[in-house]
N, C-alpha and C. Protein backbone atom coordinates (compact mmCIF):
# COMPACT_ATOMS: atom_id res chain seq x y z
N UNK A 1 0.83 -1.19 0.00
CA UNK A 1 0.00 0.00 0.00
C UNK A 1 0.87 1.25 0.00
N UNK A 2 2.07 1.26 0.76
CA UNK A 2 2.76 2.62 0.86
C UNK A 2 3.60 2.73 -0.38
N UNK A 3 3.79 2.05 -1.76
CA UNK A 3 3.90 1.86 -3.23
C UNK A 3 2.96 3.07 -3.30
N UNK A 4 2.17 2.56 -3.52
CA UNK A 4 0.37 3.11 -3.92
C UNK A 4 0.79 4.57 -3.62
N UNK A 5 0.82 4.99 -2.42
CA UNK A 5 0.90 6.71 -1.90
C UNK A 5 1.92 7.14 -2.61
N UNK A 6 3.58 6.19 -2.80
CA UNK A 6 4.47 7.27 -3.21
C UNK A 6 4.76 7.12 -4.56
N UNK A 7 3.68 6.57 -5.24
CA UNK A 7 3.56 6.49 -6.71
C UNK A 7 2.57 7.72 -7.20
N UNK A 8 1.56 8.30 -6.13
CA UNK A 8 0.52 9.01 -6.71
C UNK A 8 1.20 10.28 -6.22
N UNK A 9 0.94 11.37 -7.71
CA UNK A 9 1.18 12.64 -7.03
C UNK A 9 0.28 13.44 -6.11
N UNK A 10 0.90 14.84 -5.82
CA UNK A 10 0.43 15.15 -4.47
C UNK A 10 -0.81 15.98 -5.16
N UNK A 11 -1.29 16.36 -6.28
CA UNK A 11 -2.00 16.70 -6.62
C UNK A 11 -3.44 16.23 -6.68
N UNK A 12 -2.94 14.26 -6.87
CA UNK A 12 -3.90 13.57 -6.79
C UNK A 12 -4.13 13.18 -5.61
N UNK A 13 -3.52 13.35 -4.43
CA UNK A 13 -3.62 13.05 -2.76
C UNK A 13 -4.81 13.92 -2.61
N UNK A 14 -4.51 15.29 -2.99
CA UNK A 14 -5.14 16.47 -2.36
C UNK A 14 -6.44 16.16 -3.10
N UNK A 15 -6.85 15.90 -4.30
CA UNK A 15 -7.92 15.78 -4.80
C UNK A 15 -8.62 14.56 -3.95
N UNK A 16 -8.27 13.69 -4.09
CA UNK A 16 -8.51 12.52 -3.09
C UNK A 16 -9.11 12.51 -1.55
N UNK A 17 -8.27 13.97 -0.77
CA UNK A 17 -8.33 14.17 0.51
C UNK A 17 -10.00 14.80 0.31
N UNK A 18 -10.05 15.62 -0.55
CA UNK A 18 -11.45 16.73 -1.10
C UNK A 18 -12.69 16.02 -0.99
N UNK A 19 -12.13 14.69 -2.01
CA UNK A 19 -13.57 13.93 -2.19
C UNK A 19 -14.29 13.57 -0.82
N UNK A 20 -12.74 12.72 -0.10
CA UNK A 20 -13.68 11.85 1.25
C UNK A 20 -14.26 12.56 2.01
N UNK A 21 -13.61 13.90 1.92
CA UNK A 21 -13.52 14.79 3.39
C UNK A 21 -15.44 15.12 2.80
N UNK A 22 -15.72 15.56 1.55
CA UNK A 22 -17.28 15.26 0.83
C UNK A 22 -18.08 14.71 1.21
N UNK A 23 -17.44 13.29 0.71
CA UNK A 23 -18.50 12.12 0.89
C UNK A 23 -18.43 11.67 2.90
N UNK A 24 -17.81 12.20 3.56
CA UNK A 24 -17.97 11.58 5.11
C UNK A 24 -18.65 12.88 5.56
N UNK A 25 -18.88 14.23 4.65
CA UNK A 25 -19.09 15.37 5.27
C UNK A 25 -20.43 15.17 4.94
N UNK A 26 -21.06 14.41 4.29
CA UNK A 26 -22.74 14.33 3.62
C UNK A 26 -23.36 14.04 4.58
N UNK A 27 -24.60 14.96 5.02
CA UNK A 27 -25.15 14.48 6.21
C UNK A 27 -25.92 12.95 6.49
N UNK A 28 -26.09 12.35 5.23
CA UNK A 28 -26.49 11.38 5.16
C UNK A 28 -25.78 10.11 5.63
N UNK A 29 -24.48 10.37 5.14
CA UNK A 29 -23.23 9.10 5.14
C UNK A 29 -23.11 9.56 6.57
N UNK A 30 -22.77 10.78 7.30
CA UNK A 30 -22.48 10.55 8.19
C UNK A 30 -23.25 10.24 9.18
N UNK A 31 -24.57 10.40 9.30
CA UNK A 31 -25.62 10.13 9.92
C UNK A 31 -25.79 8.59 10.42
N UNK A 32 -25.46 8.11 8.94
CA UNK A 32 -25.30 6.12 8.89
C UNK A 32 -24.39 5.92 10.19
N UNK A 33 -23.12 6.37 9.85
CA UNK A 33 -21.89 6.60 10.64
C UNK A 33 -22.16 6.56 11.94
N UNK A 34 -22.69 7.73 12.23
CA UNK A 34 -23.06 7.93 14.25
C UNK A 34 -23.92 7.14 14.34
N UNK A 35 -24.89 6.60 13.42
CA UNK A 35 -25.90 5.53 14.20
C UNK A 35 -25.33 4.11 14.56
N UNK A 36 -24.39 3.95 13.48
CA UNK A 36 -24.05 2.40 14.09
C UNK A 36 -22.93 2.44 14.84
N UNK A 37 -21.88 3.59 15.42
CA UNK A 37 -20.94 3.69 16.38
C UNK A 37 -21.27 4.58 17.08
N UNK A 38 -21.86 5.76 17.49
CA UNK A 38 -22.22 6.27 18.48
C UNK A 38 -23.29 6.02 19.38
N UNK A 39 -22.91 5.39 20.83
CA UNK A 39 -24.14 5.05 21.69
C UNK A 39 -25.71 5.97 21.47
N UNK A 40 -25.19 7.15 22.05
CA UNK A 40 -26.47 8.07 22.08
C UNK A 40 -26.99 8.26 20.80
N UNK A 41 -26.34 8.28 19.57
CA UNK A 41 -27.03 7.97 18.15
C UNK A 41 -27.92 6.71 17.85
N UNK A 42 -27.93 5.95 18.43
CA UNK A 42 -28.35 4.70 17.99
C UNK A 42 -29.96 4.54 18.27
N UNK A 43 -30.26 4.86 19.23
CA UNK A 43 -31.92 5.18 19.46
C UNK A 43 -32.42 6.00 18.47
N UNK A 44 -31.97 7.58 17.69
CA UNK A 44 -32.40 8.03 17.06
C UNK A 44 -32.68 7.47 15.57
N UNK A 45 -33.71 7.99 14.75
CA UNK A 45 -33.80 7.90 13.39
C UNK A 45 -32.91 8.46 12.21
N UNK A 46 -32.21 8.15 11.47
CA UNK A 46 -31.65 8.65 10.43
C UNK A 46 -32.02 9.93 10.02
N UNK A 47 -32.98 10.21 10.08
CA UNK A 47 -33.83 11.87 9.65
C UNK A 47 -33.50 12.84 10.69
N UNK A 48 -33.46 12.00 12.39
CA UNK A 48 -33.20 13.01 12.93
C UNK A 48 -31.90 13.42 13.46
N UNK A 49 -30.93 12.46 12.94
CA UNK A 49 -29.47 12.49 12.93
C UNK A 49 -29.05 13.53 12.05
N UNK A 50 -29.60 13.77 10.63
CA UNK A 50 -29.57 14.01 9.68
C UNK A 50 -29.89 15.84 10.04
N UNK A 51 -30.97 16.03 10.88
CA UNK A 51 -31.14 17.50 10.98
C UNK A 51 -30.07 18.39 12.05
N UNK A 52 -30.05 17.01 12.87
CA UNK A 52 -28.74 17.75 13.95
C UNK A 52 -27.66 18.42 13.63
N UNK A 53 -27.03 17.27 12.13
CA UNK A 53 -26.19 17.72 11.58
C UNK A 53 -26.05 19.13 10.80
N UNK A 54 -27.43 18.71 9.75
CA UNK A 54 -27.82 20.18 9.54
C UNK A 54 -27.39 21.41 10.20
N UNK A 55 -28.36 21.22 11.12
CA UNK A 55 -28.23 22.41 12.00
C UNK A 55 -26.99 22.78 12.70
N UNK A 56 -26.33 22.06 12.89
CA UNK A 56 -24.97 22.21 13.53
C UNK A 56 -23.95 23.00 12.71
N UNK A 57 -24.00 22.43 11.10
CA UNK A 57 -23.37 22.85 10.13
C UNK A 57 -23.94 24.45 9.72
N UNK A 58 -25.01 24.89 10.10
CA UNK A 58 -25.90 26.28 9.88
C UNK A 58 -24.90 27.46 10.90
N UNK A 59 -25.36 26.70 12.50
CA UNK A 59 -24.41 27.50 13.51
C UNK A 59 -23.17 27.34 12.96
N UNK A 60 -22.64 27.23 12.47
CA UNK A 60 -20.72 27.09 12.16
C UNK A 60 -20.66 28.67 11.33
């Protein structure tokens, strides 16, 4: 695997870093995320994981 990193340029790291930081920043994916590893997430619904985030991301 550490081939892999020092074969790719840093241009394509950084593009790379963009996407995930995206796709884990989607309130949806991350919502999945806190429900199946965060205790106090796990009682809630996906929708209402989903607005917390929202809203959290509004106050910022």
């Amino acid at each position: 695997m550490d081939g892999v990193i020092e074969n790719t340029s840093t241009d394509k790291i950084i593009m790379i870093d963009k996407l995930c930081k995206r796709i884990l920043g989607h309130p949806e994916v991350l919502g999945r995320i806190m429900k199946g590893f965060i205790k106090e997430a796990e009682n809630l619904s996906l929708e209402e994981i989903m607005e917390l985030i929202k809203g959290k991301k509004d106050h910022e």
